[in-house]
PDB file of N, CA and C in Angstrom:
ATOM      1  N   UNK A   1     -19.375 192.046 222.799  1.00  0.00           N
ATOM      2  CA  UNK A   1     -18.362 192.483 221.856  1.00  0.00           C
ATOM      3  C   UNK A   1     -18.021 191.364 220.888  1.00  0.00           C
ATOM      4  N   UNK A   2     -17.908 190.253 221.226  1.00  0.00           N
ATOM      5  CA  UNK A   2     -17.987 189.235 220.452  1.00  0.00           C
ATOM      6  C   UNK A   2     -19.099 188.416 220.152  1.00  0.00           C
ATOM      7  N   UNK A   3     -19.085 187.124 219.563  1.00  0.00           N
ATOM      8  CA  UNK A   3     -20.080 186.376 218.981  1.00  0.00           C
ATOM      9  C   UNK A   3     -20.829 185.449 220.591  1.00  0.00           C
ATOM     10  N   UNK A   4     -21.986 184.770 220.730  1.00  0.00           N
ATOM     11  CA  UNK A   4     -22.257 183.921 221.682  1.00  0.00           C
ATOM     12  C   UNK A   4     -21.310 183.557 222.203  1.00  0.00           C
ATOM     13  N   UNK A   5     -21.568 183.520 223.721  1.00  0.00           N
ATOM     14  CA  UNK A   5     -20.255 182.931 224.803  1.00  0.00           C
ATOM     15  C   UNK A   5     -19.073 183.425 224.402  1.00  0.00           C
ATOM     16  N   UNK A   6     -18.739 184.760 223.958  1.00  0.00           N
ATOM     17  CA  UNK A   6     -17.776 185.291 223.986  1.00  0.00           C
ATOM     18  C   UNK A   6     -16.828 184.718 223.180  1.00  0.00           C
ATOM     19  N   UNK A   7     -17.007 184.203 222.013  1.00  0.00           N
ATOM     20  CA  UNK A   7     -16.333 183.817 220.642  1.00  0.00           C
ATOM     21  C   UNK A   7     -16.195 184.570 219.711  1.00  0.00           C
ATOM     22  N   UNK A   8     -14.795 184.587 219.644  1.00  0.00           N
ATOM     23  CA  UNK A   8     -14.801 185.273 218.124  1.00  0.00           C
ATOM     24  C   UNK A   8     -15.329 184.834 217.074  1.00  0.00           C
ATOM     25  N   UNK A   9     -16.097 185.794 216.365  1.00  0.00           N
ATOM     26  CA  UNK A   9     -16.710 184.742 215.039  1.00  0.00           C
ATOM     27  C   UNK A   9     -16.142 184.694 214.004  1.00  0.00           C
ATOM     28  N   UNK A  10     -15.424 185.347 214.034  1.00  0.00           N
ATOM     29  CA  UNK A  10     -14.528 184.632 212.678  1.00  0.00           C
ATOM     30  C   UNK A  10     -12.826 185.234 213.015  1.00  0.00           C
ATOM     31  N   UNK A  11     -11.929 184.404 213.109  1.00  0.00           N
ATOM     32  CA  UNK A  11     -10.767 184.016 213.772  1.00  0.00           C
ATOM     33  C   UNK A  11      -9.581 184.394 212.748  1.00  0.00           C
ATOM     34  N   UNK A  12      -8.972 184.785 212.928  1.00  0.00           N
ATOM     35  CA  UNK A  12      -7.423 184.534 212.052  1.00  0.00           C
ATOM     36  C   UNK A  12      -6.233 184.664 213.426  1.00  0.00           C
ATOM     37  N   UNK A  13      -5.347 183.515 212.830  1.00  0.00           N
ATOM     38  CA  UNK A  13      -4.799 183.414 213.866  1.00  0.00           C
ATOM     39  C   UNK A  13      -3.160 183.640 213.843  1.00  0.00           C
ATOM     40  N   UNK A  14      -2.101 183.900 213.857  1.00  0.00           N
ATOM     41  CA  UNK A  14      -0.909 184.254 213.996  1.00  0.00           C
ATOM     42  C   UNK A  14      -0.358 183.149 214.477  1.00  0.00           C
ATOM     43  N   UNK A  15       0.548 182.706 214.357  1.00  0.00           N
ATOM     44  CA  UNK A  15       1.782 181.594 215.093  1.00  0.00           C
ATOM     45  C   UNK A  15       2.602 182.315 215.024  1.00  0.00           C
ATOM     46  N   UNK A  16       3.821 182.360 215.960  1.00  0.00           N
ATOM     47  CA  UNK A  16       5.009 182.964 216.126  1.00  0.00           C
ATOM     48  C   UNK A  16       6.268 181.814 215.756  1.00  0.00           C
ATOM     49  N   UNK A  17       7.193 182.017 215.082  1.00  0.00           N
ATOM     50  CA  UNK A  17       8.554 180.869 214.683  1.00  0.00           C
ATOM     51  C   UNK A  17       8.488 180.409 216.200  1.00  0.00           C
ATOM     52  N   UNK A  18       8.847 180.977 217.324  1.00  0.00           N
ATOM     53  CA  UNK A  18       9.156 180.252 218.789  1.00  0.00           C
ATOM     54  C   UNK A  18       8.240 179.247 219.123  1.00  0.00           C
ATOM     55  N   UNK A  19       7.017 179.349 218.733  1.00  0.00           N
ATOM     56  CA  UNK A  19       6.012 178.815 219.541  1.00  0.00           C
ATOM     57  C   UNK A  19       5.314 179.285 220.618  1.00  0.00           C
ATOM     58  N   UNK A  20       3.958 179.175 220.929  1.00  0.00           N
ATOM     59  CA  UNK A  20       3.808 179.713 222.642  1.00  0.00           C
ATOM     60  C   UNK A  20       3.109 181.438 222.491  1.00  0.00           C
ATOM     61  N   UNK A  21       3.978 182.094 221.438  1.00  0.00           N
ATOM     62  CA  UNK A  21       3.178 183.643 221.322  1.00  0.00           C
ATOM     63  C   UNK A  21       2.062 183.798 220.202  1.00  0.00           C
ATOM     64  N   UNK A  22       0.906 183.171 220.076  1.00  0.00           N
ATOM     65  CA  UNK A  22      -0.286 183.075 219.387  1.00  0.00           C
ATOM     66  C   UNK A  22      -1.113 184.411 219.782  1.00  0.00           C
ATOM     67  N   UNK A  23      -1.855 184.921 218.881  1.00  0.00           N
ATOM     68  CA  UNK A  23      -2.420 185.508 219.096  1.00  0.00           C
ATOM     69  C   UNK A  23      -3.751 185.402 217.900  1.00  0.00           C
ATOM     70  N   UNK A  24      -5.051 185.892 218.534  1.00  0.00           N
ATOM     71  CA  UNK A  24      -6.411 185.667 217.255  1.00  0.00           C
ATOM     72  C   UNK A  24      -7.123 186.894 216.835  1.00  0.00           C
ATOM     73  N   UNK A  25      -7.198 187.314 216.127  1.00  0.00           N
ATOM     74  CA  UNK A  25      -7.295 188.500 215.163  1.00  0.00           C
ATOM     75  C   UNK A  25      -9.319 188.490 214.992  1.00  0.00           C
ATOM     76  N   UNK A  26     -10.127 189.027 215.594  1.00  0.00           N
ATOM     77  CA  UNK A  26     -11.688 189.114 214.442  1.00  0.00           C
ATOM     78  C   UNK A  26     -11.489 190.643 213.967  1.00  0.00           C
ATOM     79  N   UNK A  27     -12.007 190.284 212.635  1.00  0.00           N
ATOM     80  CA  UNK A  27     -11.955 191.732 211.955  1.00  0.00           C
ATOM     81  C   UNK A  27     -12.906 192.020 211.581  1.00  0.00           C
ATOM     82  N   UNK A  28     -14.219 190.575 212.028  1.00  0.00           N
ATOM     83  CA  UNK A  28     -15.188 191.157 211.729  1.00  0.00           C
ATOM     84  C   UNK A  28     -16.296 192.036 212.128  1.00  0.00           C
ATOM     85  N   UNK A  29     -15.623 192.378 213.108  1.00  0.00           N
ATOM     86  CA  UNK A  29     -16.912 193.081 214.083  1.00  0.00           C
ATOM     87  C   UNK A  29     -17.209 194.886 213.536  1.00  0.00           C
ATOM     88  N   UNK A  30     -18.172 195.916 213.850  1.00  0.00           N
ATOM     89  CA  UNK A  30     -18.298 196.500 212.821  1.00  0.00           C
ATOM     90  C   UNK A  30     -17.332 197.525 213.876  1.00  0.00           C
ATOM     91  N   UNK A  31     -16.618 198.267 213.504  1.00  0.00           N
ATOM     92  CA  UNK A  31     -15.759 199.380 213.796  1.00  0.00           C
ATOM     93  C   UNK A  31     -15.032 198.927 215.154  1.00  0.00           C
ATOM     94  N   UNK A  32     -14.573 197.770 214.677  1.00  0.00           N
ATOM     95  CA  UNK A  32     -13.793 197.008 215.844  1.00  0.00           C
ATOM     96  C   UNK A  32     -12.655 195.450 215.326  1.00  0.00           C
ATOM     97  N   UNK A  33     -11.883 195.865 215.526  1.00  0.00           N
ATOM     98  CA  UNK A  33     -10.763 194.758 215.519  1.00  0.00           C
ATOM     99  C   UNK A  33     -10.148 193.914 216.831  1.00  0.00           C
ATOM    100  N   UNK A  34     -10.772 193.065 217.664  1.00  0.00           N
ATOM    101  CA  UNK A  34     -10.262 192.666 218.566  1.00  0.00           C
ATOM    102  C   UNK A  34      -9.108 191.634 218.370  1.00  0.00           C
ATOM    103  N   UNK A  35      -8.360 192.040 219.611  1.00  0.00           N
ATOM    104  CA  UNK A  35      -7.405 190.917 219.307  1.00  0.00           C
ATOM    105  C   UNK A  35      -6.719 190.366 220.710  1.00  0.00           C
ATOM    106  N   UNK A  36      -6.750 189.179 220.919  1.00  0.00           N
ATOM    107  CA  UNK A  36      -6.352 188.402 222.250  1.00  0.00           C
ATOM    108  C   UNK A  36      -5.314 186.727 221.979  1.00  0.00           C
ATOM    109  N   UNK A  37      -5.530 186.651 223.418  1.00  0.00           N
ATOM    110  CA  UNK A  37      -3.853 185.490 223.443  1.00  0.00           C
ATOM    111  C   UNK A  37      -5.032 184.649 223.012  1.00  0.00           C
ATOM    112  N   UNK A  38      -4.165 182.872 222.448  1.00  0.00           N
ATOM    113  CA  UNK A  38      -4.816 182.274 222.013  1.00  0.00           C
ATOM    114  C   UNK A  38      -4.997 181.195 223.050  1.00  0.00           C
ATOM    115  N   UNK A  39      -4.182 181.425 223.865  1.00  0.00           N
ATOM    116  CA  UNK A  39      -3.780 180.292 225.007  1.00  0.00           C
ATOM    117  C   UNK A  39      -4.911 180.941 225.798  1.00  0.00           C
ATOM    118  N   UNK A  40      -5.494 182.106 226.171  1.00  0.00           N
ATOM    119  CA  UNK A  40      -6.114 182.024 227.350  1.00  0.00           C
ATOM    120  C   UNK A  40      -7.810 182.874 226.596  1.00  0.00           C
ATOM    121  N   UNK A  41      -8.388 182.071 225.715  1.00  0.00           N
ATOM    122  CA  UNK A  41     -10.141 182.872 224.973  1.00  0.00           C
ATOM    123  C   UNK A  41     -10.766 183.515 226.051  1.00  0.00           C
ATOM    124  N   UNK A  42     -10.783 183.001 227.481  1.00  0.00           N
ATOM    125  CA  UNK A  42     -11.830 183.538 228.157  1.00  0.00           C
ATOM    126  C   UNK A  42     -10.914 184.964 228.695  1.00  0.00           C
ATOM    127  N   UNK A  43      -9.723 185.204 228.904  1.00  0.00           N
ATOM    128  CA  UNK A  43      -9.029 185.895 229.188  1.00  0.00           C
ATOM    129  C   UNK A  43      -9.706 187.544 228.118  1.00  0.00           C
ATOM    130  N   UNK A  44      -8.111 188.634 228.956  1.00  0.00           N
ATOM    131  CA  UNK A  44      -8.950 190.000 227.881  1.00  0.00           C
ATOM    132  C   UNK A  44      -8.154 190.072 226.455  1.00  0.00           C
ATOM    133  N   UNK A  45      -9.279 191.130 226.079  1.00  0.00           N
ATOM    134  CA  UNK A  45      -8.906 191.249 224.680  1.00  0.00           C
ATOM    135  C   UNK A  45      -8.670 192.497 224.182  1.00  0.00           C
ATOM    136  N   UNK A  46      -7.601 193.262 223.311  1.00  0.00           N
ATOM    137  CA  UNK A  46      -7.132 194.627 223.342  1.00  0.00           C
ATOM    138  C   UNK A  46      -7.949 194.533 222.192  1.00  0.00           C
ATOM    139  N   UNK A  47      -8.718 196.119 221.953  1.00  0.00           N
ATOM    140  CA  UNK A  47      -9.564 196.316 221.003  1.00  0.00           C
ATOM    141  C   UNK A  47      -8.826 197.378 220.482  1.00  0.00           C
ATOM    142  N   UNK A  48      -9.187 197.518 218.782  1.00  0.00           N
ATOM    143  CA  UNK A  48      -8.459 198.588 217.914  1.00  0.00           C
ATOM    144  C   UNK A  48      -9.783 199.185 217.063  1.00  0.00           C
ATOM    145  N   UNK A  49      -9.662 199.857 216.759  1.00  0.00           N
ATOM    146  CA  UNK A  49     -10.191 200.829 215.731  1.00  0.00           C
ATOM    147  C   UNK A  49      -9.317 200.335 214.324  1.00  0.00           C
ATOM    148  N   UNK A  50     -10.215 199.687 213.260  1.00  0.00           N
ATOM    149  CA  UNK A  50      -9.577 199.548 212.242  1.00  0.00           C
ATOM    150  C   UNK A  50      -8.367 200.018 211.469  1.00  0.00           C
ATOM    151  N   UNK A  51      -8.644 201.668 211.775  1.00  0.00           N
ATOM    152  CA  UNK A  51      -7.892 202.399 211.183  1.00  0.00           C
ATOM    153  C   UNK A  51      -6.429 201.702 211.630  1.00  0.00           C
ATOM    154  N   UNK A  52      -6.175 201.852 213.058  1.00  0.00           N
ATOM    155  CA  UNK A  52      -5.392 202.084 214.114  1.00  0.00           C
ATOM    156  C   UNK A  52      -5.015 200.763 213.465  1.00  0.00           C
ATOM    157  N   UNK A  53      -5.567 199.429 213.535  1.00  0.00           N
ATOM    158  CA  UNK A  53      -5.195 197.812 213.262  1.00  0.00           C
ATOM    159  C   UNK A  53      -4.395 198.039 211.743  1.00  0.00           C
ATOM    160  N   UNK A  54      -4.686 198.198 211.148  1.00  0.00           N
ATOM    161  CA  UNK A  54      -3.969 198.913 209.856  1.00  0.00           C
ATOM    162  C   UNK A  54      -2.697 199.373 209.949  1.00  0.00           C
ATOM    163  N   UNK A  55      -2.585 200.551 210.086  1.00  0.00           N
ATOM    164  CA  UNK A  55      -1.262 201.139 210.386  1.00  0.00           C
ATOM    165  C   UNK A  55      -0.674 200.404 211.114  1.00  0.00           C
ATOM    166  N   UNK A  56      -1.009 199.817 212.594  1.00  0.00           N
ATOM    167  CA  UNK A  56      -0.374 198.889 213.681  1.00  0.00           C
ATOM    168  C   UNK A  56       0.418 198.026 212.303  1.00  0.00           C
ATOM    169  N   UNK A  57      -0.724 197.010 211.769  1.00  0.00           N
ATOM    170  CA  UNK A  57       0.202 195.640 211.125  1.00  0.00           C
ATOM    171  C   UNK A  57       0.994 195.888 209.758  1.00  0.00           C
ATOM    172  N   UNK A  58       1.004 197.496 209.284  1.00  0.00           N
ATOM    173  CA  UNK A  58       1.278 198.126 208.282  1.00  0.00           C
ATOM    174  C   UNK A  58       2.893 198.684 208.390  1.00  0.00           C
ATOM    175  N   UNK A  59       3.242 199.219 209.855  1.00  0.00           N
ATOM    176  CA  UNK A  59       4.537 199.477 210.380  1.00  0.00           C
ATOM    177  C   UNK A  59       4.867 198.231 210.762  1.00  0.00           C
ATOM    178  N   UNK A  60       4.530 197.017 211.097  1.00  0.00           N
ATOM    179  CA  UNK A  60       5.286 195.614 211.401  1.00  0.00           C
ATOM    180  C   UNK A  60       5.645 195.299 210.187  1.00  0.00           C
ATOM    181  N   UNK A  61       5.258 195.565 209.076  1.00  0.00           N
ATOM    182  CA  UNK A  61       5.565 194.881 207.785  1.00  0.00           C
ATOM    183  C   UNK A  61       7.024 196.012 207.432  1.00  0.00           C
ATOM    184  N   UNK A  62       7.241 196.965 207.851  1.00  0.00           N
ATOM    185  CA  UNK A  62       8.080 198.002 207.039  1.00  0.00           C
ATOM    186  C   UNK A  62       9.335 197.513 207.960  1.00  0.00           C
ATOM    187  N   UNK A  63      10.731 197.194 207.152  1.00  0.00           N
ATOM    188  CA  UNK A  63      11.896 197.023 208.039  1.00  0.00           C
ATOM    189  C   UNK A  63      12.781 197.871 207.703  1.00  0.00           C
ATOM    190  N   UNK A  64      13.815 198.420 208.508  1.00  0.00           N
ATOM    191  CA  UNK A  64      14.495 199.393 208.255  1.00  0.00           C
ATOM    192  C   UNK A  64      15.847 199.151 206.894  1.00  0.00           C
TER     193      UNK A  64
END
């Protein structure tokens, strides 16, 4: 699902103001958006359907 040895190949990464809640974003994979903690790579990784990654970071942006 990812690149050799289970790397994302191309990374974007999130910092949280607290510290500690990181998370790493590949968007490049083809009909797949994975996304996992940054503290633990070998650990799992929740997979999205583009569409789905979209709307997901599309309603985080909207505040009431």
């Amino acid at each position: 699902m990812f690149g050799a040895g289970g790397r994302f190949e191309r990374i974007q990464r999130r910092i949280s103001g607290q510290g500690g809640a990181c998370v790493e974003v590949a968007d490049n994979l083809p009909g797949l958006v994975a996304v996992r903690d940054s503290k633990d790579p070998a650990g799992p990784a929740l997979a999205f359907a583009p569409a789905a990654w979209h709307t997901f970071v599309t309603q985080l942006s909207v505040r009431p």
